[in-house]
C-alpha atoms as a PDB file:
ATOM      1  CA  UNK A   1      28.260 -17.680 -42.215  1.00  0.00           C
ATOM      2  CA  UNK A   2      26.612 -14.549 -40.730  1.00  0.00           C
ATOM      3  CA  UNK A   3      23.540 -14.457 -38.872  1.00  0.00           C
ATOM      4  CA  UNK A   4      20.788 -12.191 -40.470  1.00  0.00           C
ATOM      5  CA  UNK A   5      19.178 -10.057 -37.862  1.00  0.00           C
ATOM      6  CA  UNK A   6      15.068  -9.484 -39.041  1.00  0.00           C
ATOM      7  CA  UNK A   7      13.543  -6.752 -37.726  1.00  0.00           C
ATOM      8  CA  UNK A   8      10.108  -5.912 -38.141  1.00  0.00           C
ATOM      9  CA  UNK A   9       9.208  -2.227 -38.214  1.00  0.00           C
ATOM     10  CA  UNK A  10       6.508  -0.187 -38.019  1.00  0.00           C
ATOM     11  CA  UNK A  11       5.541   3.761 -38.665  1.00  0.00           C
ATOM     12  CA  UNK A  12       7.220   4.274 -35.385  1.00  0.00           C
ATOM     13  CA  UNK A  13      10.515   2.169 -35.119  1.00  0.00           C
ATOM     14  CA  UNK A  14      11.285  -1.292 -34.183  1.00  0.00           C
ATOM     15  CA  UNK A  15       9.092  -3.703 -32.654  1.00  0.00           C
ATOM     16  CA  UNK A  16      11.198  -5.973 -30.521  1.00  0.00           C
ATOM     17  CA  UNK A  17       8.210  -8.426 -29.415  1.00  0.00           C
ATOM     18  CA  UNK A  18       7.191 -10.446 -32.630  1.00  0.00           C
ATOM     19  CA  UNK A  19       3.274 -10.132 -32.403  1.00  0.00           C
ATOM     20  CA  UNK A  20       2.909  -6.912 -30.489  1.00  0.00           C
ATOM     21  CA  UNK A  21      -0.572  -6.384 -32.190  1.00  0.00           C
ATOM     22  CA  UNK A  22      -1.757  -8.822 -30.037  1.00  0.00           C
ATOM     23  CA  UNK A  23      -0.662  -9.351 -27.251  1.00  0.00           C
ATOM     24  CA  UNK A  24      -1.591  -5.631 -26.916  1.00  0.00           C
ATOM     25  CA  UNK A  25      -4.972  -6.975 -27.931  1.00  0.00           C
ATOM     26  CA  UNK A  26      -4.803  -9.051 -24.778  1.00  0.00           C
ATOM     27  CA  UNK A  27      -3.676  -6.646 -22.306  1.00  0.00           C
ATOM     28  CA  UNK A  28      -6.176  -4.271 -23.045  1.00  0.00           C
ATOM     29  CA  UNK A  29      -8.488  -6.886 -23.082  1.00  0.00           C
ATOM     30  CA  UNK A  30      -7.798  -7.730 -19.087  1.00  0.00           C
ATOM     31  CA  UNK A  31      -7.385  -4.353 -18.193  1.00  0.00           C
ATOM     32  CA  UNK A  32     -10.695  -3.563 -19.435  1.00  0.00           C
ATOM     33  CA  UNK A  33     -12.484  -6.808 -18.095  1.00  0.00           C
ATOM     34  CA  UNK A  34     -10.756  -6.855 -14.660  1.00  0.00           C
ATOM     35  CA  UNK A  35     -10.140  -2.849 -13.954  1.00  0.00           C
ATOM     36  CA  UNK A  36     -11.579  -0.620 -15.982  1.00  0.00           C
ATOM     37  CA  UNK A  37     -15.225  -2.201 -16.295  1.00  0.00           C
ATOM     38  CA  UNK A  38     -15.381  -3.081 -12.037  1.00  0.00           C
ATOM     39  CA  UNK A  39     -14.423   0.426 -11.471  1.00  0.00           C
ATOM     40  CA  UNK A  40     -16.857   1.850 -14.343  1.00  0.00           C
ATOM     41  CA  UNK A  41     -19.423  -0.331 -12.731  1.00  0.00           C
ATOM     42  CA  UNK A  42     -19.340   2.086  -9.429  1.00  0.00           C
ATOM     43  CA  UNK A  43     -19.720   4.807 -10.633  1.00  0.00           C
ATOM     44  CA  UNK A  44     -22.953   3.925 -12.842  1.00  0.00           C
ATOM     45  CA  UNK A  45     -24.227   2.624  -9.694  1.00  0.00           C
ATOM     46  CA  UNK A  46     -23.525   5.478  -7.531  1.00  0.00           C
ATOM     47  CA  UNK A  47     -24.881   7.399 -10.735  1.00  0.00           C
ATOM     48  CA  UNK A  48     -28.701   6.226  -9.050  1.00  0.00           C
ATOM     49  CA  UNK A  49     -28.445   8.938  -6.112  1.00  0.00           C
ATOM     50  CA  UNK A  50     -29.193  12.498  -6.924  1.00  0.00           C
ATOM     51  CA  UNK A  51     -26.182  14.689  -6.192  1.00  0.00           C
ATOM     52  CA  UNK A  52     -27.854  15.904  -3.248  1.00  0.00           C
ATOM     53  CA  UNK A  53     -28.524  12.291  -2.166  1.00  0.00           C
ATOM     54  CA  UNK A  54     -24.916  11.577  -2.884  1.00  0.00           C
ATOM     55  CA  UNK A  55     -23.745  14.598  -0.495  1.00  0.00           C
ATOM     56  CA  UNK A  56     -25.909  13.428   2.008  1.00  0.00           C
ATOM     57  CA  UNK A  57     -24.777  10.033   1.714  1.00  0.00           C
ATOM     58  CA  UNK A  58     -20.752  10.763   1.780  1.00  0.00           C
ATOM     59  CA  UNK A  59     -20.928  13.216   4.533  1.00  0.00           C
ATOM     60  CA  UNK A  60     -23.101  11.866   6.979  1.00  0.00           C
ATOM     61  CA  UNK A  61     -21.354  12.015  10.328  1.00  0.00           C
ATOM     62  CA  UNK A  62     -21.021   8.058  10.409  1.00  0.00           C
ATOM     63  CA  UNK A  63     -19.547   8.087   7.180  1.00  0.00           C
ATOM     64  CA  UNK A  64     -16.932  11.196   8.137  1.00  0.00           C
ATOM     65  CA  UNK A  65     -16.099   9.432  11.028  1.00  0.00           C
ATOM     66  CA  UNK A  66     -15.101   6.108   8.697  1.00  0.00           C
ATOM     67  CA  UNK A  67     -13.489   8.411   6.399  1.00  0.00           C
ATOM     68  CA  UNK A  68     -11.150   9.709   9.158  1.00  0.00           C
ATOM     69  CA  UNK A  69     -10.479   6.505  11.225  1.00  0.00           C
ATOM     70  CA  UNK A  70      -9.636   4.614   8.216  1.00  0.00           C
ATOM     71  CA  UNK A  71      -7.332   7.535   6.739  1.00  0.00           C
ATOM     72  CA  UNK A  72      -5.346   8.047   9.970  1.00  0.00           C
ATOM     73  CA  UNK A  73      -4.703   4.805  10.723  1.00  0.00           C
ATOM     74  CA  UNK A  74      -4.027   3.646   7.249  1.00  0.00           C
ATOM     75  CA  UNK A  75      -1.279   6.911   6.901  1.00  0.00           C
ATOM     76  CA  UNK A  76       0.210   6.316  10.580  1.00  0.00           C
ATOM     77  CA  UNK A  77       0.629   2.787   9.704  1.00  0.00           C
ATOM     78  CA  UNK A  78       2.433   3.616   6.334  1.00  0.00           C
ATOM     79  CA  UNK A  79       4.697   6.012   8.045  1.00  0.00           C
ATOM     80  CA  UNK A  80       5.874   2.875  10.235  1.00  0.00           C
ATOM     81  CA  UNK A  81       6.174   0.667   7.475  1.00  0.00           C
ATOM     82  CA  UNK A  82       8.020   3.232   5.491  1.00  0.00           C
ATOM     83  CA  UNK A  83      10.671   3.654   8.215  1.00  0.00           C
ATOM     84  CA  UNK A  84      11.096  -0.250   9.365  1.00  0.00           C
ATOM     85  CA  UNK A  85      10.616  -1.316   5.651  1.00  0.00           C
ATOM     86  CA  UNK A  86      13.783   0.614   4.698  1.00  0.00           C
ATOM     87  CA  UNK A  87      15.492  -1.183   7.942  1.00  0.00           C
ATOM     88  CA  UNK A  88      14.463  -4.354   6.624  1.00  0.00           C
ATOM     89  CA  UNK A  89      15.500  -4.037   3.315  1.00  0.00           C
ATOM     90  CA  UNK A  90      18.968  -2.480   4.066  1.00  0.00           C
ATOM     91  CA  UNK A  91      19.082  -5.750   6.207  1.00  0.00           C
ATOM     92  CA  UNK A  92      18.397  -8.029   4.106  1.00  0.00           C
ATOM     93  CA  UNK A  93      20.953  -6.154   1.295  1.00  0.00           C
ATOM     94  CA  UNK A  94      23.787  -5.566   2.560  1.00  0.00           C
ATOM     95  CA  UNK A  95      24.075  -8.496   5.794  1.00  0.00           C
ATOM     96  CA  UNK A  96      24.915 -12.055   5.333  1.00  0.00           C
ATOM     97  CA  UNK A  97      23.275 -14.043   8.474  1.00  0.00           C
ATOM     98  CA  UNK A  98      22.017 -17.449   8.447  1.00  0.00           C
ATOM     99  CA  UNK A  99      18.408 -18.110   7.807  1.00  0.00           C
ATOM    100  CA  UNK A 100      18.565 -14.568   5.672  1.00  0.00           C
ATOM    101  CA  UNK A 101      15.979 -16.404   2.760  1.00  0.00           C
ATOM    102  CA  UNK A 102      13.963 -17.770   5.668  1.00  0.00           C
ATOM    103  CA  UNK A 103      13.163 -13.947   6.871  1.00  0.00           C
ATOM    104  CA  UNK A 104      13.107 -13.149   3.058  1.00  0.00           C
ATOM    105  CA  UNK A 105      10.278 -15.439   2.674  1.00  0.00           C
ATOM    106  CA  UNK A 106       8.418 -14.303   6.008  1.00  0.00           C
ATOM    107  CA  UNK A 107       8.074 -10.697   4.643  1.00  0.00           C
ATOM    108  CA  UNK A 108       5.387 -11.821   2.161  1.00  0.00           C
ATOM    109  CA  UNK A 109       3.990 -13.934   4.848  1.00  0.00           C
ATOM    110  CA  UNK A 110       1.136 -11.005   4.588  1.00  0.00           C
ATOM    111  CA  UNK A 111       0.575 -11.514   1.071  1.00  0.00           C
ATOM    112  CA  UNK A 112      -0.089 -15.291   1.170  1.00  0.00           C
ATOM    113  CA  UNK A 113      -2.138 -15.494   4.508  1.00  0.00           C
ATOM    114  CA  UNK A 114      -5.895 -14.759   4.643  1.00  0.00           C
ATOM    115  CA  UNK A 115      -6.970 -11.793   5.791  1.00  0.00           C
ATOM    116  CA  UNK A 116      -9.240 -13.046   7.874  1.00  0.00           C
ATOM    117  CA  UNK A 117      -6.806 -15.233   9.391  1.00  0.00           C
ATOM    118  CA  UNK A 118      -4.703 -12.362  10.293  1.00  0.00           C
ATOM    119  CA  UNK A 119      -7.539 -10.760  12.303  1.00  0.00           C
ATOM    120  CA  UNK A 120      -8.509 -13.203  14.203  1.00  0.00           C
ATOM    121  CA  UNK A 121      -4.520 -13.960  15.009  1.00  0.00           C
ATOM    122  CA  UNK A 122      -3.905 -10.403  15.805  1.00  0.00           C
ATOM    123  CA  UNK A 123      -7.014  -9.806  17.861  1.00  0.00           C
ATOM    124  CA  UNK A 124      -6.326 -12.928  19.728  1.00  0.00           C
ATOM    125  CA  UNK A 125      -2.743 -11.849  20.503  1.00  0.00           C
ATOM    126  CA  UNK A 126      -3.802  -8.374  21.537  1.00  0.00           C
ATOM    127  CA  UNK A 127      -6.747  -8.360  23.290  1.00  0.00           C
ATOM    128  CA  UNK A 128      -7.030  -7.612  27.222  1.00  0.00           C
ATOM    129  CA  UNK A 129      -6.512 -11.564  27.290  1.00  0.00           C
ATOM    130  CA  UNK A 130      -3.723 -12.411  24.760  1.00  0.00           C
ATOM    131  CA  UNK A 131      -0.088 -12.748  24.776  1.00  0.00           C
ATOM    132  CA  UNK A 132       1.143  -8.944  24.169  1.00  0.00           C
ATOM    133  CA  UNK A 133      -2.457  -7.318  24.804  1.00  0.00           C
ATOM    134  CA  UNK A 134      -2.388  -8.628  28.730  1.00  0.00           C
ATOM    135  CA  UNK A 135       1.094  -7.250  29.509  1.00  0.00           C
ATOM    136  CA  UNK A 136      -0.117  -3.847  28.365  1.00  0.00           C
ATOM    137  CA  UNK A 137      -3.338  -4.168  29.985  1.00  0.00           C
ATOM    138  CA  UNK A 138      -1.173  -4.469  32.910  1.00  0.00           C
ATOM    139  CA  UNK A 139      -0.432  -0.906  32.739  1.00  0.00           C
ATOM    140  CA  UNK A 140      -3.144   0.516  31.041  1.00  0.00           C
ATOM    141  CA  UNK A 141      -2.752   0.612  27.732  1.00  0.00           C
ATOM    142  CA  UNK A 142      -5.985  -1.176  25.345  1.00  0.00           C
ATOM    143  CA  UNK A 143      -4.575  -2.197  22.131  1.00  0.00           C
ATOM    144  CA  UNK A 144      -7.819  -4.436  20.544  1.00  0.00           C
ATOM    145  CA  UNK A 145     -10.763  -2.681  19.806  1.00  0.00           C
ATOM    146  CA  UNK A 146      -8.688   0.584  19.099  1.00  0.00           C
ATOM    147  CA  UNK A 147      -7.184   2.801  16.740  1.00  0.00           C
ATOM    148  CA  UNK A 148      -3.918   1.080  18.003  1.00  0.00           C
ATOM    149  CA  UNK A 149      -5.247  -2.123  16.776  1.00  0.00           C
ATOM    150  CA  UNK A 150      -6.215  -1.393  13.601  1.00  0.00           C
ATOM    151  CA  UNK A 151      -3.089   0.625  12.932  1.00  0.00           C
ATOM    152  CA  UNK A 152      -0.978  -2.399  14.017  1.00  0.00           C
ATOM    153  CA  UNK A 153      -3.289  -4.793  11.549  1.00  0.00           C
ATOM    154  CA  UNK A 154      -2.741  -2.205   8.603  1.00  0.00           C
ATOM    155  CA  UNK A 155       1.323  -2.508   9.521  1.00  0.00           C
ATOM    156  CA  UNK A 156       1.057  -5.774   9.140  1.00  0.00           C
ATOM    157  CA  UNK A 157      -0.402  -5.950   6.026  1.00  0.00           C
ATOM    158  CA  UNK A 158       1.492  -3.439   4.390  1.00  0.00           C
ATOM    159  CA  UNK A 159       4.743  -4.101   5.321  1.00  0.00           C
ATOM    160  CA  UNK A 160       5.185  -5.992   1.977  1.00  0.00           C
ATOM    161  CA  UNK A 161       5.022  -3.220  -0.235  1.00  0.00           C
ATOM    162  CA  UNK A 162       7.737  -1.050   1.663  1.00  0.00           C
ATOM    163  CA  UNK A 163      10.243  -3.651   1.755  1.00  0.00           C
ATOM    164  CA  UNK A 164       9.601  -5.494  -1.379  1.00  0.00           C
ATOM    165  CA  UNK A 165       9.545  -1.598  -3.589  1.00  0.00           C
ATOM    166  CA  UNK A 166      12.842  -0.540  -2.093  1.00  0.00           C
ATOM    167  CA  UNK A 167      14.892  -4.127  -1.633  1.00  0.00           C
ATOM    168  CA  UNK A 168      15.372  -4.442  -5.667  1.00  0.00           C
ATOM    169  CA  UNK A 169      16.771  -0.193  -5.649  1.00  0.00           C
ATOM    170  CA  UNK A 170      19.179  -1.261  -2.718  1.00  0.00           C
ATOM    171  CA  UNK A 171      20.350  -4.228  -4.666  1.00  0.00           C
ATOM    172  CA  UNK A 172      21.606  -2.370  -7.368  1.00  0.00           C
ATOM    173  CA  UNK A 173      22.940   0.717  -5.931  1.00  0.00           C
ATOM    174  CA  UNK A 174      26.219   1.236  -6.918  1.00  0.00           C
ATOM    175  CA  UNK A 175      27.943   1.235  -3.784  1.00  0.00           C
ATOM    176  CA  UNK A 176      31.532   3.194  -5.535  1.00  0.00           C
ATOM    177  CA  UNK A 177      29.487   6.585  -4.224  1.00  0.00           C
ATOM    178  CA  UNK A 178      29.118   5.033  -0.343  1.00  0.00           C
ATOM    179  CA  UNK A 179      33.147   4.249  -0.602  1.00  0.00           C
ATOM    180  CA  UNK A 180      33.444   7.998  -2.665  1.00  0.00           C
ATOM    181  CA  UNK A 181      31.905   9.876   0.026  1.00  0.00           C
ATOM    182  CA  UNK A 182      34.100   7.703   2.815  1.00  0.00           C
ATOM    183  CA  UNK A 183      37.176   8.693   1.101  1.00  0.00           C
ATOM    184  CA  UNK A 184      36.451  12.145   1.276  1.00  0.00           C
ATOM    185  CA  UNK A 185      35.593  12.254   4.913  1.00  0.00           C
ATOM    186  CA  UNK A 186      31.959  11.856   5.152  1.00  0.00           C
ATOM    187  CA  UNK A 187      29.837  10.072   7.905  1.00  0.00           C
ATOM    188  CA  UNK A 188      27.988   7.065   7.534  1.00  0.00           C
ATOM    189  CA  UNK A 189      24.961   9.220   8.702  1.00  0.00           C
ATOM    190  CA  UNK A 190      25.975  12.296   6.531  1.00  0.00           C
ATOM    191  CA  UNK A 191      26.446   9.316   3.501  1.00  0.00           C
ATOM    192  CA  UNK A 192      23.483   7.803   4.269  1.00  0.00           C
ATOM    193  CA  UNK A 193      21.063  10.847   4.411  1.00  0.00           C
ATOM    194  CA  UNK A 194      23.016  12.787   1.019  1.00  0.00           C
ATOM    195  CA  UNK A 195      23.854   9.963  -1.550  1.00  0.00           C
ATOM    196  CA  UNK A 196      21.723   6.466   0.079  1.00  0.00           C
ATOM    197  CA  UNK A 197      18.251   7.793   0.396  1.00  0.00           C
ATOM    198  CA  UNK A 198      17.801  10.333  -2.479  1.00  0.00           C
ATOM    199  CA  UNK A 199      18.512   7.238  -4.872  1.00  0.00           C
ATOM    200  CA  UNK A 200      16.052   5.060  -2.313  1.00  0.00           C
ATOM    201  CA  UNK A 201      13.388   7.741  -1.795  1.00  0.00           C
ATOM    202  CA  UNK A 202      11.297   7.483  -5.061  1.00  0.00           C
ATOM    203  CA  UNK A 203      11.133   3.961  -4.342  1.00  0.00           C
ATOM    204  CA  UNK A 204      10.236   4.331  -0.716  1.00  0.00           C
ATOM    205  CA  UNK A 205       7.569   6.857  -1.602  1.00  0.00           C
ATOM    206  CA  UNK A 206       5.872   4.192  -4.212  1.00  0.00           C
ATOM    207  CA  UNK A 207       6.243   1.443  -1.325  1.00  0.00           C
ATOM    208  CA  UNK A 208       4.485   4.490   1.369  1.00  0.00           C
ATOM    209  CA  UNK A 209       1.679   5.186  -1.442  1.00  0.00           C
ATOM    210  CA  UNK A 210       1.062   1.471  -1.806  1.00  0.00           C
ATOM    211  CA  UNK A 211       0.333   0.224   1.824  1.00  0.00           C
ATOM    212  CA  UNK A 212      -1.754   3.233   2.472  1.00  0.00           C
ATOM    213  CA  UNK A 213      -3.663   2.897  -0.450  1.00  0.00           C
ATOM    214  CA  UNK A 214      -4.156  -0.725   0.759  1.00  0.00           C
ATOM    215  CA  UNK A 215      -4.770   0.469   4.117  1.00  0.00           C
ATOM    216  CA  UNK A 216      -7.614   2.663   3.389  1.00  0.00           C
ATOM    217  CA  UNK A 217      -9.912  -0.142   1.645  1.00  0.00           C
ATOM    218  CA  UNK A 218      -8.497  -3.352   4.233  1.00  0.00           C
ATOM    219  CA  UNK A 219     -11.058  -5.053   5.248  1.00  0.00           C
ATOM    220  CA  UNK A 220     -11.177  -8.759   6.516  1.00  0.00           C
ATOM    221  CA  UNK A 221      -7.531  -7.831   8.814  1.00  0.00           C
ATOM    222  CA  UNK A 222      -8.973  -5.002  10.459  1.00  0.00           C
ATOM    223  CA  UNK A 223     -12.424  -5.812  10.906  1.00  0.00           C
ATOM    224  CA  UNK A 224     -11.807  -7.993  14.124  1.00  0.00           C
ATOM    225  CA  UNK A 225      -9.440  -6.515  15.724  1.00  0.00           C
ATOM    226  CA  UNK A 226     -11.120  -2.893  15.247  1.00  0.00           C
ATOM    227  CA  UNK A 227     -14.487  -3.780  17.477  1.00  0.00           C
ATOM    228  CA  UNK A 228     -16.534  -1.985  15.444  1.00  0.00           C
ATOM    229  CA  UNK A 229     -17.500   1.068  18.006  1.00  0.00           C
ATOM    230  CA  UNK A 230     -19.737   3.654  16.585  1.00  0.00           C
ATOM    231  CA  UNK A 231     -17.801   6.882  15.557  1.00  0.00           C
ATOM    232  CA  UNK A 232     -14.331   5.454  17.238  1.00  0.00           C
ATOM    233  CA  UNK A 233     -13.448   2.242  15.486  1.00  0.00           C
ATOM    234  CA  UNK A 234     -15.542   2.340  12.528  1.00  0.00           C
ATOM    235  CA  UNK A 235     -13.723   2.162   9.213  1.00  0.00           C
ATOM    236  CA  UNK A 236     -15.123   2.776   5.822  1.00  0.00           C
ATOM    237  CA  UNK A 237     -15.166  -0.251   4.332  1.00  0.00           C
ATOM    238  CA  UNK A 238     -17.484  -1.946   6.949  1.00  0.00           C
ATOM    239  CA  UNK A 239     -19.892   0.714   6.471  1.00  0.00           C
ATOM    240  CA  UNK A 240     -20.051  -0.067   2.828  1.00  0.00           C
ATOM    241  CA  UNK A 241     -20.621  -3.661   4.154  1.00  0.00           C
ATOM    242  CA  UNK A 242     -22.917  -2.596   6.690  1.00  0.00           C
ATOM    243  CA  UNK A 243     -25.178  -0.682   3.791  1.00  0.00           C
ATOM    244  CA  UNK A 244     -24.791  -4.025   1.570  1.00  0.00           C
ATOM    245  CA  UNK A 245     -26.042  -5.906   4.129  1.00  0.00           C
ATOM    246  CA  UNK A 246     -29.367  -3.281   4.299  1.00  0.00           C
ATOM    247  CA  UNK A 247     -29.642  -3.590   0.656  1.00  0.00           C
ATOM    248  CA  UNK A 248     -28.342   0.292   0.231  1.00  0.00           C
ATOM    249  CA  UNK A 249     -26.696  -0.225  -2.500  1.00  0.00           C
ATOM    250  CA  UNK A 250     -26.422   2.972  -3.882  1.00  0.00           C
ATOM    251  CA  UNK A 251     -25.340   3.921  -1.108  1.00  0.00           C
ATOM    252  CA  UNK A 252     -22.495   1.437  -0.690  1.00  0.00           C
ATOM    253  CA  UNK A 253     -20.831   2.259  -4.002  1.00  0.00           C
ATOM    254  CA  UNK A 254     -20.856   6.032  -3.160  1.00  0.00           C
ATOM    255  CA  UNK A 255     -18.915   5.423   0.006  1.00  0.00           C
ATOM    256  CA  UNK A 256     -17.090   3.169  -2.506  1.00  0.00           C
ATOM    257  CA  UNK A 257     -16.549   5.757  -4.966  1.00  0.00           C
ATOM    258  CA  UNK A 258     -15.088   8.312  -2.041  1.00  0.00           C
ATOM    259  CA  UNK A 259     -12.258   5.646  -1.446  1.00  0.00           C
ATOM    260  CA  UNK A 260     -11.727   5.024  -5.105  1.00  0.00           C
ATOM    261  CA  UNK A 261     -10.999   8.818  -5.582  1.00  0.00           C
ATOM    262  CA  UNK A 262      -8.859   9.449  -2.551  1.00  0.00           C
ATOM    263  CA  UNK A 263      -6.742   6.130  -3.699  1.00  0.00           C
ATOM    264  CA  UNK A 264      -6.608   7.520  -7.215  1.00  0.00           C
ATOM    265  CA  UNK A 265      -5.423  10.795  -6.074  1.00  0.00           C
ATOM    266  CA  UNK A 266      -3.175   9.330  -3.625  1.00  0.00           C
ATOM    267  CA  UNK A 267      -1.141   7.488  -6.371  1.00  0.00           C
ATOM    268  CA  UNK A 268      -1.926  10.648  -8.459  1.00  0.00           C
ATOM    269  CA  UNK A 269       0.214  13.145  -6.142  1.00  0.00           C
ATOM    270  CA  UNK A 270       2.830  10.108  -5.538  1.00  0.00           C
ATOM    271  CA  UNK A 271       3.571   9.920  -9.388  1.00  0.00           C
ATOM    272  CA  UNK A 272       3.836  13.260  -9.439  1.00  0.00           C
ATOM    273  CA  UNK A 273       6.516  13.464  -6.890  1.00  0.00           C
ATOM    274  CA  UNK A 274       8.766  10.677  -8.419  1.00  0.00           C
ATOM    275  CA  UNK A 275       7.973  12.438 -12.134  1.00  0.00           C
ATOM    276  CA  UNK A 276       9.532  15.486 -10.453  1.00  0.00           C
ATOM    277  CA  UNK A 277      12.389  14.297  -8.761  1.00  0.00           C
ATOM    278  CA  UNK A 278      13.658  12.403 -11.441  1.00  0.00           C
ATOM    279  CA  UNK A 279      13.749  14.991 -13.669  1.00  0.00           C
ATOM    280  CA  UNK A 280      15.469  17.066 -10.869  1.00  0.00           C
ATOM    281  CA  UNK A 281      18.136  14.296 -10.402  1.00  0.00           C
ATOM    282  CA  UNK A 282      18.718  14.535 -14.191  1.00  0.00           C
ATOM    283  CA  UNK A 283      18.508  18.143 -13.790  1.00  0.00           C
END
């Protein structure tokens, strides 16, 4: 007896999904009531301030220097996770070792762990009195209460991304083009660099574009261990607390909005690169 196949089409082809209608319904739905109206919501509030208010707001030297300690650390930090994620997820690819799901697990440690929790931990460990932060003391080097700390909080946190973007693109790379290239005389560094990482690098760039993105707007990780010094350790989003907490709220969502268009464009320019070098790879 032969199976009959029913397929239900539309103007534009096949629907595989019985009931696409609504669970398209749905999605939008969420989108809308979890993304699109929170971030709609800032910008009618920052819509209060004049555009000369707004200006004055977003460029006020305290607000620059947020801008710029937040940005730097959050990209120096993503550069770090973008070269140790790739180490880690090579690692965990292509070794056998025992306790290899135990480490698997650990890396989204970060994910599961309150950020809060991780500030206080970190600052403990590296202030002028913790475990690592005394043996640099030792020979001048401050970690807590500097740019160094709050880079090393946003590495933590963002490690994640890196490894867990570019682990599933390792796992399927055909590796017929690694044993192609050693047949014909190539290097494992020449192999690596030529036919590894242009198949990797789209997904290393999304994992890069994620953790600074989270970076930029951390919060509860950072807050501790930054100290919180005027113009030096500042980062954004405590002055968007600190103008909460003054009942500025105006002025809050326009520092809000700043960070909401450099993340946007961030992504924006990311896209854009992995648009482009697929089509070149196809090309």
């Amino acid at each position: 007896m032969e199976q009959q196949i029913v397929k239900v089409k539309n103007k534009k082809g096949v629907r595989v999904i019985p009931g696409f209608g609504l669970s398209l319904g749905v999605t939008l739905a969420m989108l809308g009531t979890l993304v699109l109206i929170p971030l709609t919501s800032i910008i009618i509030s920052a819509s209060g301030l004049s555009i000369r208010e707004f200006a004055e707001v977003v460029t006020s030297k305290q607000i620059v220097s947020g801008y710029v300690v937040s940005l730097s650390c959050a990209f120096v930090a993503a550069l770090i996770n973008a070269f140790f994620g790739l180490m880690i997820a090579w690692v965990l690819v292509r070794y056998q070792f025992p306790y290899k799901r135990l480490m698997d697990g650990i890396i989204e440690l970060p994910f599961a762990l309150p950020t809060a929790v991780a500030g206080i931990s970190l600052t403990y460990l590296y202030s002028d009195k913790g475990w690592i932060g005394a043996a640099f003391s030792k020979v001048g080097i401050k970690i807590a209460y500097t740019k160094i700390g709050i880079t090393i909080a946003m590495i933590f946190i963002g490690i994640p991304f890196v490894v867990r973007t570019v682990q599933p693109v390792l796992e399927k790379l055909d590796r017929q083009y690694e044993e192609a290239a050693a047949m014909l005389g190539a290097s494992r560094i020449y192999t690596f660099f030529r036919v590894v990482l242009p198949e990797v690098f789209p997904a290393l760039l999304a994992g890069f574009g994620l953790a600074f993105a989270r970076g930029i707007g951390e919060y509860g990780s950072v807050v501790f261990i930054a100290g919180n010094i005027p113009y030096e350790t500042q980062i954004a989003p405590l002055l968007i607390m600190a103008k909460l907490e003054q009942y500025k709220y105006a002025d809050a969502t326009a520092i809000a909005l700043v960070l909401l268009l450099l993340s946007f464009l961030l992504m924006l320019m990311i896209n854009s690169v992995q648009i482009y070098m697929q089509k070149f790879s196809k090309g």
